[in-house]
Protein backbone atom coordinates (compact mmCIF):
# COMPACT_ATOMS: atom_id res chain seq x y z
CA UNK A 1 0.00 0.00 0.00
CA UNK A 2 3.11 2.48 0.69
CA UNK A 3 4.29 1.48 -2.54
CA UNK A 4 0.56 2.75 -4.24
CA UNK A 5 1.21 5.86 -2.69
CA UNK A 6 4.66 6.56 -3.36
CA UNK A 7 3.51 5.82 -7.04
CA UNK A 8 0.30 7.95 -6.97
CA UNK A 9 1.96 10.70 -5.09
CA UNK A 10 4.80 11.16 -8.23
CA UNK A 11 2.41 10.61 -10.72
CA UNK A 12 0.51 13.79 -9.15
CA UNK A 13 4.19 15.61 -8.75
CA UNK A 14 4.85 14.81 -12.54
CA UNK A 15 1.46 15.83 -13.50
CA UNK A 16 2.26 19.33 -11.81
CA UNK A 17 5.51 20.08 -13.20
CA UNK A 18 4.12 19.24 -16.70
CA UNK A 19 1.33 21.56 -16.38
CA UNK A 20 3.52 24.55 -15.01
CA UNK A 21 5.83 23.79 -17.62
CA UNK A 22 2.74 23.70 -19.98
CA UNK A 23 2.31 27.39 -18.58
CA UNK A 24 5.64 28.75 -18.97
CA UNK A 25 5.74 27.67 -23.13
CA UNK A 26 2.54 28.90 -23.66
CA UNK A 27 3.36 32.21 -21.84
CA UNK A 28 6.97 32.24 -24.18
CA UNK A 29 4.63 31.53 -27.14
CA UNK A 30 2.19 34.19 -26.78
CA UNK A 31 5.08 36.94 -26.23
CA UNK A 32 6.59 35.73 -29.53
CA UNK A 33 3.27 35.95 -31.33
CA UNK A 34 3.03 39.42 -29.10
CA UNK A 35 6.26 40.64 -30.59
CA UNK A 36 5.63 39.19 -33.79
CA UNK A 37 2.11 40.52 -34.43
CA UNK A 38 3.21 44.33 -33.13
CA UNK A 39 6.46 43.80 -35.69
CA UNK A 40 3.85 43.34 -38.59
CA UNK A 41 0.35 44.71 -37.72
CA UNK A 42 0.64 46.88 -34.53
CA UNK A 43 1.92 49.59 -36.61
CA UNK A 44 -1.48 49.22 -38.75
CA UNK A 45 -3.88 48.83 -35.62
CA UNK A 46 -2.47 52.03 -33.82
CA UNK A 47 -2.70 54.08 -36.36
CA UNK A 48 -6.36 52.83 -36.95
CA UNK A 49 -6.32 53.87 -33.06
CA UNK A 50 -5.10 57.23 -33.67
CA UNK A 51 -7.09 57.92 -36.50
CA UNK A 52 -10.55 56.91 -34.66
CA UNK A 53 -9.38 58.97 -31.90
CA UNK A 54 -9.03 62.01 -33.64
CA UNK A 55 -12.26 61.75 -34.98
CA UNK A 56 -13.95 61.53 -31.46
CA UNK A 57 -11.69 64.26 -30.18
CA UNK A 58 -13.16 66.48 -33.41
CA UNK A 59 -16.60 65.70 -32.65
CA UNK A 60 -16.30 66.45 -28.89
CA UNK A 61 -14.93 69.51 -29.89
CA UNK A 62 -17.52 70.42 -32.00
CA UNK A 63 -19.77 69.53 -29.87
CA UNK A 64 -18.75 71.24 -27.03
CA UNK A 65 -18.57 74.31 -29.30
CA UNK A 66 -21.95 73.89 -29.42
CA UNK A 67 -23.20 73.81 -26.78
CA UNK A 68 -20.95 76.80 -25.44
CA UNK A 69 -22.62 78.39 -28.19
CA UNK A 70 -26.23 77.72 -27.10
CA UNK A 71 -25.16 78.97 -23.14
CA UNK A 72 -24.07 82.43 -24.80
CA UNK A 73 -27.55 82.57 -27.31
CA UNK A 74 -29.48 82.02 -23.57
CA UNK A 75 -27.25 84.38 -22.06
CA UNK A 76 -28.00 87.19 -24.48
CA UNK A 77 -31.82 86.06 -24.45
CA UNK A 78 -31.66 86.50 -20.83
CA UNK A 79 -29.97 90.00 -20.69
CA UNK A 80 -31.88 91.38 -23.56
CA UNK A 81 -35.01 90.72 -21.40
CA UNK A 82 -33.71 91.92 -18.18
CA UNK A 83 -32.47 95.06 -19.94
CA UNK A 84 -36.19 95.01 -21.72
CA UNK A 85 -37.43 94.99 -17.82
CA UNK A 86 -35.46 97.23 -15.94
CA UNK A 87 -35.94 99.87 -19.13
CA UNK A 88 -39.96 99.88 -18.43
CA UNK A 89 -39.88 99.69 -14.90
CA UNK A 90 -38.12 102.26 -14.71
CA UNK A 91 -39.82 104.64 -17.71
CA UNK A 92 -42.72 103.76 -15.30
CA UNK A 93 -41.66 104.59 -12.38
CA UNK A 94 -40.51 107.59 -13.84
CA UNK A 95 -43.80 108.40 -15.59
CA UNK A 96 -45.38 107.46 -11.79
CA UNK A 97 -43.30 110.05 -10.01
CA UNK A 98 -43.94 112.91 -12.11
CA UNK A 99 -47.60 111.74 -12.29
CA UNK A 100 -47.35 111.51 -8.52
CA UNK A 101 -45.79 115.40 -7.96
CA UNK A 102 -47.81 117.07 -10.86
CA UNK A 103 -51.29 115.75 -8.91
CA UNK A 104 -50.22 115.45 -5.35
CA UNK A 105 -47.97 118.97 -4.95
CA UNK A 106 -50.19 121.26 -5.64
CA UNK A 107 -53.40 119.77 -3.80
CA UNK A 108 -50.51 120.12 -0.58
CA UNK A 109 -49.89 123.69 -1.08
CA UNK A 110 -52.08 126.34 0.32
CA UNK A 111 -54.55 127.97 -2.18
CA UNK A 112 -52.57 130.65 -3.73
CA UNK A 113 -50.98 131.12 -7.53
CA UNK A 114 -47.80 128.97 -7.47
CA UNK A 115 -44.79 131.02 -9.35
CA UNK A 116 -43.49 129.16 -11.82
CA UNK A 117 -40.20 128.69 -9.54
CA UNK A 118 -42.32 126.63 -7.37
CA UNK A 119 -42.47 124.05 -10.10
CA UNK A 120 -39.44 124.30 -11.65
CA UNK A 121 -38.15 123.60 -7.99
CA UNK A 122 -40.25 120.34 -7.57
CA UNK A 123 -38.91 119.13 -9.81
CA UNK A 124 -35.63 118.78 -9.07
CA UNK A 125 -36.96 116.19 -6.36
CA UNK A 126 -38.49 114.30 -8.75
CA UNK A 127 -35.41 114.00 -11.07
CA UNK A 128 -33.58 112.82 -7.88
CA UNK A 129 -36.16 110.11 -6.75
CA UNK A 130 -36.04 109.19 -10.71
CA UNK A 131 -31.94 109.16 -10.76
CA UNK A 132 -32.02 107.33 -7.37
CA UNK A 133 -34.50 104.52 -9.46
CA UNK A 134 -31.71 104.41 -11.83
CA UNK A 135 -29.32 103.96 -10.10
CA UNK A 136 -30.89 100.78 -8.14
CA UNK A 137 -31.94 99.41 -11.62
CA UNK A 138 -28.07 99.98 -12.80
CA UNK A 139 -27.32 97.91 -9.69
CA UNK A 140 -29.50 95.11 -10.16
CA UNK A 141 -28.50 95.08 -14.11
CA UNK A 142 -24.77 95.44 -13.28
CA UNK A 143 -25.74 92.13 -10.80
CA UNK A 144 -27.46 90.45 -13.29
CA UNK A 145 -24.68 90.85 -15.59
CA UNK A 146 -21.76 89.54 -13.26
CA UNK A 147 -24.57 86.32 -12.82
CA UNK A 148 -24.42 86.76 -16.35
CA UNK A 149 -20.62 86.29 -17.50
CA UNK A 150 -20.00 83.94 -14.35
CA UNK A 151 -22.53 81.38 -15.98
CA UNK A 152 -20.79 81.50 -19.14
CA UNK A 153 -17.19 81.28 -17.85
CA UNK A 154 -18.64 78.25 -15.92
CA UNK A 155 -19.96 76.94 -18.80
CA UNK A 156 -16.57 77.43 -20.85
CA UNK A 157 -14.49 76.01 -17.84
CA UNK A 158 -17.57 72.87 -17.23
């Protein structure tokens, strides 16, 4: 019986250094057919590489081209309307406040002819409340314009 496993225990040795040996030719033989196949076609398959990765890098270009182009069309859309907005608001705000001294000075005075100094003067006050208006829209336009080009150099950086 120590003799049946003596014999099965160097059959299983043999059987192991065979198969690693197995393992080391066939790991030889594919670095030959490695070397030999980048000799004759690895020149062809990496320029096929190259040239289908230009093409993707030209598209991705373009595309992000694109689309930088569409975030500066909605970034004029949007500042064209703001500018649209702030320009009425404050035409009527303006119109209001003259509206608003015209009516409401005189009916505040006492009963007596107003010289035409007297008018000339109240006016001054509504010119300031109007500039003052202006000013705020400026603000909120000059704000809405730093939102503005942040958004697009976002968009350029993203």
């Amino acid at each position: 019986m120590l003799n049946t496993i003596n014999t099965r225990a160097a059959e299983v040795s043999d059987t192991l250094v065979r198969a690693s040996r197995q393992f080391w030719l066939a790991g030889l033989g594919a670095a030959v057919v490695t070397r030999d196949w980048a000799e004759k076609e690895g020149g062809v398959v990496f320029r096929n590489l190259v040239r289908e990765g230009t093409a993707i890098e030209s598209r991705a270009i373009r595309y992000v081209g694109d689309r930088l182009e569409m975030s500066f069309a909605q970034a004029n859309t949007i500042w064209k309307r703001t500018r649209r907005t702030v320009t009425s608001t404050v035409r009527t705000y303006a119109d209001t406040a003259s509206t608003l001294v015209r009516e409401t000075l005189p009916a505040s005075l006492p009963r007596m002819a107003m010289p035409v100094t007297v008018k000339v003067e109240a006016k001054p006050a509504a010119k300031r409340k109007v500039a003052r208006a202006k000013r705020a829209v400026t603000t909120r336009v000059n704000a809405a314009t730093k939102r503005a080009k942040r958004t697009v150099r976002t968009a350029k950086r993203g």
